[in-house]
Protein backbone atom coordinates (compact mmCIF):
# COMPACT_ATOMS: atom_id res chain seq x y z
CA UNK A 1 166.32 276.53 -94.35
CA UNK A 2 169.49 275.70 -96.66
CA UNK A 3 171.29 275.05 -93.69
CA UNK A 4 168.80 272.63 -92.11
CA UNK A 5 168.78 271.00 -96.32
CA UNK A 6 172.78 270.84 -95.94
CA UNK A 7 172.77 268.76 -92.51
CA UNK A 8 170.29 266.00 -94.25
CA UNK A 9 172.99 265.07 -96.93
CA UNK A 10 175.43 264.89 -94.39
CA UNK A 11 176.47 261.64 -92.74
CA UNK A 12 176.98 261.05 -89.32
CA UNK A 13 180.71 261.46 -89.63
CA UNK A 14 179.92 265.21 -91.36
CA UNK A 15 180.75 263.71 -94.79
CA UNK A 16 178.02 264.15 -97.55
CA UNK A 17 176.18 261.43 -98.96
CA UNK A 18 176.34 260.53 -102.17
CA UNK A 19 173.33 260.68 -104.80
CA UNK A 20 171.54 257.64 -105.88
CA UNK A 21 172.95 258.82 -109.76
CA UNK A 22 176.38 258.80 -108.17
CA UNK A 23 175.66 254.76 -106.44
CA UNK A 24 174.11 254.03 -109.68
CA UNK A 25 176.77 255.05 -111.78
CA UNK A 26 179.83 253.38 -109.28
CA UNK A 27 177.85 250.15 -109.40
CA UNK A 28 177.51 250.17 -113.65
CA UNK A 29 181.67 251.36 -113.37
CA UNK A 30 181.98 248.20 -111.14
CA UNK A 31 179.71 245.87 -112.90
CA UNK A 32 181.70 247.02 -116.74
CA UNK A 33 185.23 246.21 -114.65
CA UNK A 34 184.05 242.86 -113.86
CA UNK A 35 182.53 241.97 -116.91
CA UNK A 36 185.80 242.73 -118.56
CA UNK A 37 187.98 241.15 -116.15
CA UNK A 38 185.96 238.02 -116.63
CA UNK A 39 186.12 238.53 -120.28
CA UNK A 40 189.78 239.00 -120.43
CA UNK A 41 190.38 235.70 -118.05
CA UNK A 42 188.77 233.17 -120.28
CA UNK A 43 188.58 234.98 -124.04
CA UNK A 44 190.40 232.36 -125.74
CA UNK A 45 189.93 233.97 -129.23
CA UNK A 46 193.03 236.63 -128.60
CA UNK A 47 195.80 233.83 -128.57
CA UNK A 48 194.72 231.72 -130.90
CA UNK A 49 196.95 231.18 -133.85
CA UNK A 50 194.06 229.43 -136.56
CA UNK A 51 196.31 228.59 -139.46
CA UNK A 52 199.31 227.25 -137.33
CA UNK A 53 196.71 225.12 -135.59
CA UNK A 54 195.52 223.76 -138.81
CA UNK A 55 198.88 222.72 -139.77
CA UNK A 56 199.99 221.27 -136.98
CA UNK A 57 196.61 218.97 -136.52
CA UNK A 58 196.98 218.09 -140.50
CA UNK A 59 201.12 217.33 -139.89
CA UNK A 60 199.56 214.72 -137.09
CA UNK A 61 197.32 212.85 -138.82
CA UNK A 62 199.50 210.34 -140.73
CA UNK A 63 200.21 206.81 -139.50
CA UNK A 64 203.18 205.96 -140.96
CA UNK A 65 207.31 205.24 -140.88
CA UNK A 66 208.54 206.58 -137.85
CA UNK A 67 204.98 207.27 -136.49
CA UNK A 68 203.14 203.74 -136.74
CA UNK A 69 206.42 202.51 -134.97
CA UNK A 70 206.72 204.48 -132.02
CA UNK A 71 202.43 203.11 -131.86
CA UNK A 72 203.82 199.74 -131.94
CA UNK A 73 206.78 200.31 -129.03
CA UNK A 74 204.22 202.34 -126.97
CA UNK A 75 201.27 199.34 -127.13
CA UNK A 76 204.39 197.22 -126.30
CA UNK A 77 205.30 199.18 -123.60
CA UNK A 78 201.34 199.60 -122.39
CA UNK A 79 200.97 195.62 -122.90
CA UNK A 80 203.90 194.65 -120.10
CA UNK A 81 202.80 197.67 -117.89
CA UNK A 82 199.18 196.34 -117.49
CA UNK A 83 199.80 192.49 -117.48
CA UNK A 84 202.79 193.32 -114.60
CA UNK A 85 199.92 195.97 -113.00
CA UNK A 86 201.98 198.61 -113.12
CA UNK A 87 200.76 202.05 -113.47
CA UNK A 88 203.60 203.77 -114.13
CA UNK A 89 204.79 201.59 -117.05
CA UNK A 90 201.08 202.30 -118.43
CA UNK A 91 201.31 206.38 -118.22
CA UNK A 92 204.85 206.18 -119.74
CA UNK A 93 203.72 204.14 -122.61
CA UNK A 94 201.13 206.84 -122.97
CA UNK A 95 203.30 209.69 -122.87
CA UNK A 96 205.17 208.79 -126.02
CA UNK A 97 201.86 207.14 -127.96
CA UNK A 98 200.79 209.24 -131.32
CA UNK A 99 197.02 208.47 -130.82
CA UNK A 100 195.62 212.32 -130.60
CA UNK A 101 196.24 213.28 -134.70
CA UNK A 102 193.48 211.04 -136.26
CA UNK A 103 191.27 212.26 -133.98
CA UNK A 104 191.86 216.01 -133.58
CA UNK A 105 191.56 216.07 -137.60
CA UNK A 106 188.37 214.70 -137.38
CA UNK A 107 187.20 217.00 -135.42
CA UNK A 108 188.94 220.09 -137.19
CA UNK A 109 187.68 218.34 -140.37
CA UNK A 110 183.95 218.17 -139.22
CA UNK A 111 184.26 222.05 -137.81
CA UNK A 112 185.51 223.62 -140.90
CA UNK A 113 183.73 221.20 -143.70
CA UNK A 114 186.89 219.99 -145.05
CA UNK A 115 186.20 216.55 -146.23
CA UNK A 116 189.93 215.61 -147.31
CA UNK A 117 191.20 215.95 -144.40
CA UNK A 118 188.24 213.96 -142.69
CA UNK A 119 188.70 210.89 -145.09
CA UNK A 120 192.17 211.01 -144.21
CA UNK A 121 191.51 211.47 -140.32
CA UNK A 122 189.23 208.25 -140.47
CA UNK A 123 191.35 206.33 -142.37
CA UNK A 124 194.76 206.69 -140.54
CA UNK A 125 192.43 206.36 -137.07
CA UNK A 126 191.07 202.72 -138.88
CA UNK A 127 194.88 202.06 -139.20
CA UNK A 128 195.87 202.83 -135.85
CA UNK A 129 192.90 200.87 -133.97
CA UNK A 130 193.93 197.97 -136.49
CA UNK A 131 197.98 198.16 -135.68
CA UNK A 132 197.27 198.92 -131.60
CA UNK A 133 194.87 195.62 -131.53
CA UNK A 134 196.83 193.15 -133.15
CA UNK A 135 199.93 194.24 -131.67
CA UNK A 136 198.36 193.97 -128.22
CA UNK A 137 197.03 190.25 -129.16
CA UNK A 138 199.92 189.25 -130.31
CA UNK A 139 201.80 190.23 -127.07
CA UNK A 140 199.16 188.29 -124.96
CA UNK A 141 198.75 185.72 -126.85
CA UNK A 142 202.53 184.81 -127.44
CA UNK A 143 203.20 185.99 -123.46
CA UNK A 144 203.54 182.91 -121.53
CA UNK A 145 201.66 185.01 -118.78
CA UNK A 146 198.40 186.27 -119.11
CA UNK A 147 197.44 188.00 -116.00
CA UNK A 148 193.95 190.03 -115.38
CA UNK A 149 195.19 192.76 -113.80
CA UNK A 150 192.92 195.44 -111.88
CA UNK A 151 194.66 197.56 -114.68
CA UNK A 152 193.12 195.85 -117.20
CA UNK A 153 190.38 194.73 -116.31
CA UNK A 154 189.66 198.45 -115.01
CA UNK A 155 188.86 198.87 -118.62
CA UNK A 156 186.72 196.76 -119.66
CA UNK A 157 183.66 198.55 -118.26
CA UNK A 158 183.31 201.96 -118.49
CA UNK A 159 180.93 204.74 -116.74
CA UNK A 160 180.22 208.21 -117.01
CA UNK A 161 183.74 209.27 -115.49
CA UNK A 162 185.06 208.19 -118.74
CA UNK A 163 182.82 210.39 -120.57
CA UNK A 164 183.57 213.59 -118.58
CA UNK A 165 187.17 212.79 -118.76
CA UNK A 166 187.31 212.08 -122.32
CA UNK A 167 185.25 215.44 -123.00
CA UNK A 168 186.94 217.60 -120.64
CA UNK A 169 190.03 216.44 -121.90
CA UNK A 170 189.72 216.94 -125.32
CA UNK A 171 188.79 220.04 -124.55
CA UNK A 172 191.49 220.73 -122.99
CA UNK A 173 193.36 219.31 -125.66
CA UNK A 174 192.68 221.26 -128.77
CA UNK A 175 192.48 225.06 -127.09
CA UNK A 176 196.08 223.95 -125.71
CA UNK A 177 196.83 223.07 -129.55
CA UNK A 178 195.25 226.08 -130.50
CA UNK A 179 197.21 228.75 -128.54
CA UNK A 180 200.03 230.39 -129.78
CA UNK A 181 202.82 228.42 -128.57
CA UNK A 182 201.86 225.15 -128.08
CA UNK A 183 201.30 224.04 -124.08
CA UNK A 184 203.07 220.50 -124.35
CA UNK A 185 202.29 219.94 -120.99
CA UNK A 186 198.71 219.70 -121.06
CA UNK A 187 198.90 217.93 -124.63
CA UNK A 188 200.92 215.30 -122.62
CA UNK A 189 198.32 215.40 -119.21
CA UNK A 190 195.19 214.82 -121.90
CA UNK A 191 197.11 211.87 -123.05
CA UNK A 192 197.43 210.44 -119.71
CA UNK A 193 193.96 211.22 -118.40
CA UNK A 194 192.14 209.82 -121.83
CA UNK A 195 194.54 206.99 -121.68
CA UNK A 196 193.63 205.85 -125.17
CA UNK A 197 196.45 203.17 -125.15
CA UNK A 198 195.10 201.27 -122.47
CA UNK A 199 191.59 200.62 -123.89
CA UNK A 200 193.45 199.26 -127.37
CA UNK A 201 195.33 197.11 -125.29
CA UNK A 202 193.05 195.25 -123.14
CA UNK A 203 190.58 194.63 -126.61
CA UNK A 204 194.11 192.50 -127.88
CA UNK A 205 193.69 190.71 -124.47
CA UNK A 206 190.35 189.86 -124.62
CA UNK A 207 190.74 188.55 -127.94
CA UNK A 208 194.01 186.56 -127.19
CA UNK A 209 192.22 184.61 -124.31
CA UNK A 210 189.20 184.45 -125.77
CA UNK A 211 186.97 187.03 -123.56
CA UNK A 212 184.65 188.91 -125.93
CA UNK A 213 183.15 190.82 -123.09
CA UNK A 214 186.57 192.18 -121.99
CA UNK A 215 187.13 193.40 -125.87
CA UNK A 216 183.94 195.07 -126.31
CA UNK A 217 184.23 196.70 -123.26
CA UNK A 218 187.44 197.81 -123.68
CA UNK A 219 186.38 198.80 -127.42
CA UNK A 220 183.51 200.96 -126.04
CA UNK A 221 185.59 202.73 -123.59
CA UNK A 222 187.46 203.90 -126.43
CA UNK A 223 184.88 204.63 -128.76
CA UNK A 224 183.89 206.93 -125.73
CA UNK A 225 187.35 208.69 -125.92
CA UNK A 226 187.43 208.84 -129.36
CA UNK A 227 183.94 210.18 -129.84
CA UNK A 228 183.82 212.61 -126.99
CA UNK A 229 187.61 214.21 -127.69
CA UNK A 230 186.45 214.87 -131.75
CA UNK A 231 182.88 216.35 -130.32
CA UNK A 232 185.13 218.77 -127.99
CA UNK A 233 187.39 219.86 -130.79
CA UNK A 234 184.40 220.53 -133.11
CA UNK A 235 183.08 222.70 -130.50
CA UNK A 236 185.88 224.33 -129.52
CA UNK A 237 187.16 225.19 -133.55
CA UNK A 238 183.06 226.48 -133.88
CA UNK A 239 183.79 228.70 -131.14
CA UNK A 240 186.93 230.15 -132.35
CA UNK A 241 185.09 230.27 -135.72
CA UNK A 242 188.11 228.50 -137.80
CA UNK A 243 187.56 229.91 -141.36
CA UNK A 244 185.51 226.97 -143.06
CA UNK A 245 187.63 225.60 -146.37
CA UNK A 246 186.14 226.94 -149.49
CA UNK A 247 185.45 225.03 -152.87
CA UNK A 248 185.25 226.60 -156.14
CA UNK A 249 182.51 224.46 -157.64
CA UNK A 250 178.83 225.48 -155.51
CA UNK A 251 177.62 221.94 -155.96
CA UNK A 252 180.21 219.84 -154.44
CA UNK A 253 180.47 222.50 -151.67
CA UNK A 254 176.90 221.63 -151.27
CA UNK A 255 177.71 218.23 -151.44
CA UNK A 256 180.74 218.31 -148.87
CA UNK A 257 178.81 220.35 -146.65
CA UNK A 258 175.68 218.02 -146.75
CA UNK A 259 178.31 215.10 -146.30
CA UNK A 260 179.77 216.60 -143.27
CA UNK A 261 176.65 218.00 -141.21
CA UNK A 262 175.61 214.20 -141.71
CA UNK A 263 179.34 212.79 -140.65
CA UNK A 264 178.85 215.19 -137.65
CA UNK A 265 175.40 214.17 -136.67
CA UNK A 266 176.83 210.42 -136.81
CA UNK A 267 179.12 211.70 -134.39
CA UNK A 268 176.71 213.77 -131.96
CA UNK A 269 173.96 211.17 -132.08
CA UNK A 270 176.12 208.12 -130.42
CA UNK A 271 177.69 210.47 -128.35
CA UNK A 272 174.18 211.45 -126.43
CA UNK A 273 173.02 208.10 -126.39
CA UNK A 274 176.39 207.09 -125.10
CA UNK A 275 176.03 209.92 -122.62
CA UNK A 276 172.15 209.00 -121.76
CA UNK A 277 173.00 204.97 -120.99
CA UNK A 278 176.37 205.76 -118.67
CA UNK A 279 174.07 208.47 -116.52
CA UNK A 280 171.50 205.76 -116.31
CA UNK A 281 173.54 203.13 -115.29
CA UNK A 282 175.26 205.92 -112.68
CA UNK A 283 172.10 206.83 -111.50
CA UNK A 284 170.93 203.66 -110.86
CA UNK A 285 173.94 202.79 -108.79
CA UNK A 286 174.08 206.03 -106.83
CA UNK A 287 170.71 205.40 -105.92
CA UNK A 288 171.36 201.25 -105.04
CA UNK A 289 174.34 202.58 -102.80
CA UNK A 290 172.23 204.86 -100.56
CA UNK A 291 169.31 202.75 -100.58
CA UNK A 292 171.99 199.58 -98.91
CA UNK A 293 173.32 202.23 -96.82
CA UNK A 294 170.06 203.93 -95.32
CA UNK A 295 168.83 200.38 -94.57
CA UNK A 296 170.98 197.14 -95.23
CA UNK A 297 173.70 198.30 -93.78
CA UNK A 298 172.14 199.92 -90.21
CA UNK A 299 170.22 195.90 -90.14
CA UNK A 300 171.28 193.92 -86.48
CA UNK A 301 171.97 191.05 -86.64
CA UNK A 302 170.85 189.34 -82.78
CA UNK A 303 173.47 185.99 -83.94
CA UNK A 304 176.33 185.90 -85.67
CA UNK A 305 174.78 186.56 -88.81
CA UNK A 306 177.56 189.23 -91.68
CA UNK A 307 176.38 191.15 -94.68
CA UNK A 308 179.18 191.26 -96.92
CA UNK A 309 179.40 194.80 -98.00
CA UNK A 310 182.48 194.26 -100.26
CA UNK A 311 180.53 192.09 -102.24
CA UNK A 312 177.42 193.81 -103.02
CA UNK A 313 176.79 193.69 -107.24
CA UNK A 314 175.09 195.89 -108.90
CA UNK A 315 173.92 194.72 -112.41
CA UNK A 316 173.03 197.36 -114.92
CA UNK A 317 173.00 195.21 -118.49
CA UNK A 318 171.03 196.95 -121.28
CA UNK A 319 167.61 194.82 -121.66
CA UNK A 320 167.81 193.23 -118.28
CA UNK A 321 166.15 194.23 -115.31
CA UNK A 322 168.58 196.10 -112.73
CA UNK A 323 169.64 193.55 -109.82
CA UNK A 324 170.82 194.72 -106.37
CA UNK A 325 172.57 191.38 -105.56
CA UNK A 326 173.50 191.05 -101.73
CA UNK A 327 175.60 188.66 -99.56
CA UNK A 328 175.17 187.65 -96.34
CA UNK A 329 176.91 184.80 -94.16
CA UNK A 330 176.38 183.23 -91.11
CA UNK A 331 174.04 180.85 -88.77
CA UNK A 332 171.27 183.67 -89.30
CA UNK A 333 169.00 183.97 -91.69
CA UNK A 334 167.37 187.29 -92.38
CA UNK A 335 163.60 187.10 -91.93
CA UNK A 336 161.04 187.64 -94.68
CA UNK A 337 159.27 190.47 -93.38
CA UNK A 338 162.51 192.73 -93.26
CA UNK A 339 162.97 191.36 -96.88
CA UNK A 340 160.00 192.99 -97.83
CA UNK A 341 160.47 195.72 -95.94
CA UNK A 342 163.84 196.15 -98.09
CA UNK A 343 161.83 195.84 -101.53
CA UNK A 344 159.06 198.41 -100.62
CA UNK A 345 161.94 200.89 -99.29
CA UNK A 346 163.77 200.20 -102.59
CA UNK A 347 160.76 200.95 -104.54
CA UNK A 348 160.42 204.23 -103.28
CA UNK A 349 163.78 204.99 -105.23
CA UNK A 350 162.71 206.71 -108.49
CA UNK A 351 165.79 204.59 -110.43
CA UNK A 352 165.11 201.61 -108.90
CA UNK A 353 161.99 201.18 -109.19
CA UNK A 354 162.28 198.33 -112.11
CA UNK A 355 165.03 196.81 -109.92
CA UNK A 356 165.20 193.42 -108.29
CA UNK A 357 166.39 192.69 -105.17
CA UNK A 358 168.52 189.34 -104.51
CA UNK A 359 169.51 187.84 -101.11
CA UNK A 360 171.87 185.32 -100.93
CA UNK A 361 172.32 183.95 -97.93
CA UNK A 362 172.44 180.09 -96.39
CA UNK A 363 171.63 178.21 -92.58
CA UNK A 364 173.53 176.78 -90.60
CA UNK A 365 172.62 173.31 -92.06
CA UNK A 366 173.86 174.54 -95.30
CA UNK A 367 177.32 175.52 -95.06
CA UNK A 368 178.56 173.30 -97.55
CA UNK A 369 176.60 175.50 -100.07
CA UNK A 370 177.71 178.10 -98.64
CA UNK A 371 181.41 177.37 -98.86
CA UNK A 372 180.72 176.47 -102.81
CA UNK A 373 179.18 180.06 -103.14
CA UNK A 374 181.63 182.03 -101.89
CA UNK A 375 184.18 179.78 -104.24
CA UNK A 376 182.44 180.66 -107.52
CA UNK A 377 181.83 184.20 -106.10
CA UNK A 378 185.55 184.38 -105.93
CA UNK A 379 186.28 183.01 -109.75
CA UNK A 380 183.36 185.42 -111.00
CA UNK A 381 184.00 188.48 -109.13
CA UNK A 382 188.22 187.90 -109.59
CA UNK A 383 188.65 191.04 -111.98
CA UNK A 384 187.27 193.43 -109.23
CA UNK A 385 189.10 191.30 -106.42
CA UNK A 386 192.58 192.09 -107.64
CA UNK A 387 194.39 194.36 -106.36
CA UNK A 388 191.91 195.28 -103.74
CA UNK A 389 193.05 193.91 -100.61
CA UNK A 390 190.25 194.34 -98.14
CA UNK A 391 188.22 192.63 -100.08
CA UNK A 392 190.84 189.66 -100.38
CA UNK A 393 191.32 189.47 -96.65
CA UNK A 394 187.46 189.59 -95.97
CA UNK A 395 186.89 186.63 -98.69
CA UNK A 396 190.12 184.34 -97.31
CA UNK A 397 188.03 184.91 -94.11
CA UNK A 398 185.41 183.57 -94.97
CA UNK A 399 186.72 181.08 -96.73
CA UNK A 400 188.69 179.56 -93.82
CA UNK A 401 185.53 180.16 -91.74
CA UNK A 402 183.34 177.62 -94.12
CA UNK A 403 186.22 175.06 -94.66
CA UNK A 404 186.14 175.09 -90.85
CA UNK A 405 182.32 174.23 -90.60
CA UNK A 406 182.32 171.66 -93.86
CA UNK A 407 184.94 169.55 -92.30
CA UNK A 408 182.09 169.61 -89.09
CA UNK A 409 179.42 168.72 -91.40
CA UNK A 410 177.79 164.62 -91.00
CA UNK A 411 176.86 163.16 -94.25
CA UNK A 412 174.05 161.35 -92.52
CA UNK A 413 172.81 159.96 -95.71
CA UNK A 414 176.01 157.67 -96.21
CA UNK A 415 176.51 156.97 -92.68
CA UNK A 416 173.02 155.54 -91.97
CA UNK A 417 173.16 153.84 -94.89
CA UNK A 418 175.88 152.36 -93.86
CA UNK A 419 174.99 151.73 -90.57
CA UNK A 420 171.83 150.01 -91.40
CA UNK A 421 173.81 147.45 -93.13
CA UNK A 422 176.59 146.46 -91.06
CA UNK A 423 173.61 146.56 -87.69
CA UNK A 424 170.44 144.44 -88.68
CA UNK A 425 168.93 144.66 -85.56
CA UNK A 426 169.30 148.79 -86.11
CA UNK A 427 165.83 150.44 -86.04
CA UNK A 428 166.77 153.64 -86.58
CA UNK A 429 169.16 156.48 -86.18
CA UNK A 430 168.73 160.07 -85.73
CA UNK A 431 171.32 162.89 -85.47
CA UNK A 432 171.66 166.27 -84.40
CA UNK A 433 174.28 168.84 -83.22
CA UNK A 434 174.00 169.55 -79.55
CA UNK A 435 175.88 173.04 -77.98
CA UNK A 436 176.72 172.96 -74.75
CA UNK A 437 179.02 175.30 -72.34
CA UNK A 438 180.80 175.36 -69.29
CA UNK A 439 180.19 179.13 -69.10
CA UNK A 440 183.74 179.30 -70.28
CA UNK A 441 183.64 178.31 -73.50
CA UNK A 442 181.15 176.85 -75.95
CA UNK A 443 181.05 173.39 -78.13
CA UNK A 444 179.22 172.28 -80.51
CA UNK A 445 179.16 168.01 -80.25
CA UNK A 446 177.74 165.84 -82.69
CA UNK A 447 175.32 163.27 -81.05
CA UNK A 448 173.40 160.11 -82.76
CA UNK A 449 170.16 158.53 -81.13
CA UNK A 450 169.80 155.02 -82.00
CA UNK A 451 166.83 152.59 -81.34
CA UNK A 452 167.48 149.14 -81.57
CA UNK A 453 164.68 146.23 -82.15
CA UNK A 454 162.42 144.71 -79.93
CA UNK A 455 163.27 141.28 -78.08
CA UNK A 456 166.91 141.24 -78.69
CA UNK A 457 168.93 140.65 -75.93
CA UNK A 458 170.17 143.32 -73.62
CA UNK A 459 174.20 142.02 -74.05
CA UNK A 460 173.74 142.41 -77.65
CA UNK A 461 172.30 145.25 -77.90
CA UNK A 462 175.27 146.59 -75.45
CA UNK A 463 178.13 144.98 -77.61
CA UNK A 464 176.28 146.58 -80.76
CA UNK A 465 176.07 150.05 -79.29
CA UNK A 466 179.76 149.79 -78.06
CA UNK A 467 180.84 148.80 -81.36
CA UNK A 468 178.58 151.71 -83.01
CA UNK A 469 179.90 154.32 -81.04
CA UNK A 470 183.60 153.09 -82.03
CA UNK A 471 182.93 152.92 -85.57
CA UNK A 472 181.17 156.76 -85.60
CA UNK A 473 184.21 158.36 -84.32
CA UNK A 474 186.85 156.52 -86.67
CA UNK A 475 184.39 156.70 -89.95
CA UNK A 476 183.71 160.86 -88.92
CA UNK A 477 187.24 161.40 -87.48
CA UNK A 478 185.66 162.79 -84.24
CA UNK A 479 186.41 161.59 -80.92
CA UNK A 480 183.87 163.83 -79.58
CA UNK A 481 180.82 162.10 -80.71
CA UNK A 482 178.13 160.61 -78.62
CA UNK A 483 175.73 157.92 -79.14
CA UNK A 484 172.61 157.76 -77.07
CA UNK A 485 170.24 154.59 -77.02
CA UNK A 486 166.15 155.08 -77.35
CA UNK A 487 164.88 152.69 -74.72
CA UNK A 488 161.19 151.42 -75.36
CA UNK A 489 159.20 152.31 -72.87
């Protein structure tokens, strides 16, 4: 019997098996060692040195002397770098600017409900926007050249990439600050990827040529830095529970502490709505992208008809309904019902539901407009044109393609007008554009139909056409065009 009990626990290589206690108790050993090694991989609280942190956030604060100078060489520096579009000036100017302190002590201030140090942080950070700003318009507007670079412009309309970068990175920023032993390397790699400079720089611009919109979006961009890099070091110094300052009097500790929940709220409460409006915006253009590419894009055209992907915008303006603007060129017009088709398959979008569609598009007997279009398409859409060279070879395309069909375009208006005039006996005159091929190659020739009145004689009536047909071709520049006579039947 014990034997037959023995052979059950016994494997098939003769090895017992191990009790479910003994599993049990391997997996809780396992579980603990993982737990720990977790723990010991991203516990943050064993290096950090609080007090030296402190001091070297309060020692950074200041804007002043050597400090507000090296501000003034690095917006310099940042100024040249984006008006010559050159990102490598712009991440060196970065390197050596002293934006981080103002900010970092605001943060540090609103953690540990110091209120000194917080009225200091906002006051040198005042000082610094002040000096970067008119430093930068002074630049530009003294500069003899005043180019929008991609790199400027670039940051005059921020998204929710800025938002992640500025958080993550100020993250990143104040548990490098608060480790013992300072990582310098990823203090300087927040400054690049924040690129607070920048920002500063293009609001001097837009004030120096007179473009509010490029300020204030190159303001809000860093108002998102700013914002989001003080949130991250609040939460970080709450975290690592930084010893909050202590005051001897309980009513103005009340006071400061009231002050500073309130300061910090301030903070938080822009920073979600912030937050909410660039994920709106993001979703709504995710959404518009898929939408053109599940069922504009896939659209045949039977002629010769283009949709100009490149310059598909997407208008998300706070108060105004979202637009999904697109272009398309060519002798072929898209037909109504596939319009509507478009708008009911756009509707079924959840974020674009409140959107409007636009087509812009032009026949074949409009070209003219067509070629004025893509002209003020190329002033308004310049900024996001630069530096982008598809998009610069597919508009000079299209350019030279509508120059080509203007110059081919009959102002019949003037010329019958004219006509009528100089030819009394001249009934009337009709025109159209008439395509015809060899099965070689195909033209397209311009060809007039006049009629001619009743009861004038034949030789006249030759001599007139003759000298109609003569004065078509020198007044259009066209020896190509024809000139048939209606005959009354």
């Amino acid at each position: 019997m014990s034997e037959d009990l023995d052979k059950e626990n016994l494997n098939v290589d003769g090895e017992p098996i191990a009790s479910k206690e003994e599993v049990k108790k391997d997996f809780h050993g396992l579980l603990g060692s993982s737990r720990k090694f977790i723990s010991e991989l991203l516990d943050i609280r064993v290096d950090t040195d609080k007090e030296a942190t402190k001091e070297a956030i309060i020692d950074d604060i200041p804007f002043k002397g050597h400090t507000a100078w090296i501000l003034i060489c690095s917006i310099f520096i940042a100024s040249v770098g984006l008006n010559a579009n050159s990102t490598a000036v712009v991440i060196g100017a970065m390197l050596i600017s002293p934006l981080m302190g103002p900010i970092l002590g605001m943060g540090m201030s609103l953690a540990i409900n110091d209120i000194d140090t917080l009225r200091r942080s906002l006051n040198n950070l005042a000082v610094m926007v002040v000096l970067s700003v008119l430093t930068a318009f002074l630049f530009f507007y003294f500069f003899p050249i005043q180019n929008e670079s991609s790199e400027l412009l670039s940051r005059t309309k921020p998204d929710i990439r800025d938002v992640l970068i500025a958080f993550f990175g100020g993250l990143a920023l104040v548990m490098a600050r608060a480790k013992k032993g300072t990582i310098s390397s990823v203090i300087y790699g927040v400054a690049i990827a924040t690129a607070l400079i920048p920002p500063l720089c293009t609001v001097g611009f837009g004030l120096a040529i007179g473009n509010y919109e490029y300020a204030g979006g190159a303001m809000l961009l860093f108002g998102i830095n700013t914002i989001f890099i003080a949130l991250a070091t609040f939460l970080v110094l709450k975290i690592l529970r930084f010893p909050m300052v202590r005051y001897a009097n309980s009513k103005r500790r009340r006071l400061i502490a009231r002050l500073v929940s309130l300061t910090a709220l301030a903070v938080m409460v822009p920073s979600g709505y912030i937050f909410w409006e660039v994920y709106q915006e993001f979703r709504f253009k995710s959404a518009a992208n898929i939408f053109i590419e599940q069922n504009v894009i896939p659209y045949k055209f039977t002629k010769d008809g283009r949709f100009l992907e490149n310059f598909t915008d997407l208008e998300f303006n706070k108060g105004e309904t979202p637009s999904i603007e697109l272009l398309f060129m060519g002798n072929e017009a898209i037909p109504k019902s596939v319009i509507a088709t478009w708008e009911a398959k756009m509707h079924e979008f959840d974020h674009l539901r409140q959107s409007e569609l636009k087509i812009i598009q032009d026949s074949q007997d409009q070209q003219v407009g067509q070629l004025k279009y893509v002209e003020e398409l190329y002033r308004a859409q310049k900024s996001d044109l630069l530096g982008k060279d598809e998009k610069i070879r597919v508009l000079e395309v299209e350019l030279n393609r509508l120059e080509k069909l203007a110059a081919t375009q009959i102002p019949f208006q003037d010329i019958s007008a004219e006509a009528h005039i100089n030819y009394g006996n001249l009934v009337s005159l009709g025109f159209a554009q008439s395509i015809t091929t060899d099965f070689k190659k195909t033209d397209t020739i311009p060809v007039f139909e006049v009629k001619w009145a009743s009861g004038v004689k034949r030789k006249i009536v030759g001599q007139d056409t003759k000298k109609l047909h003569n004065w078509l071709k020198i007044r259009l520049k066209d020896s190509t065009v024809q000139l048939k006579e209606i005959v009354k039947d």
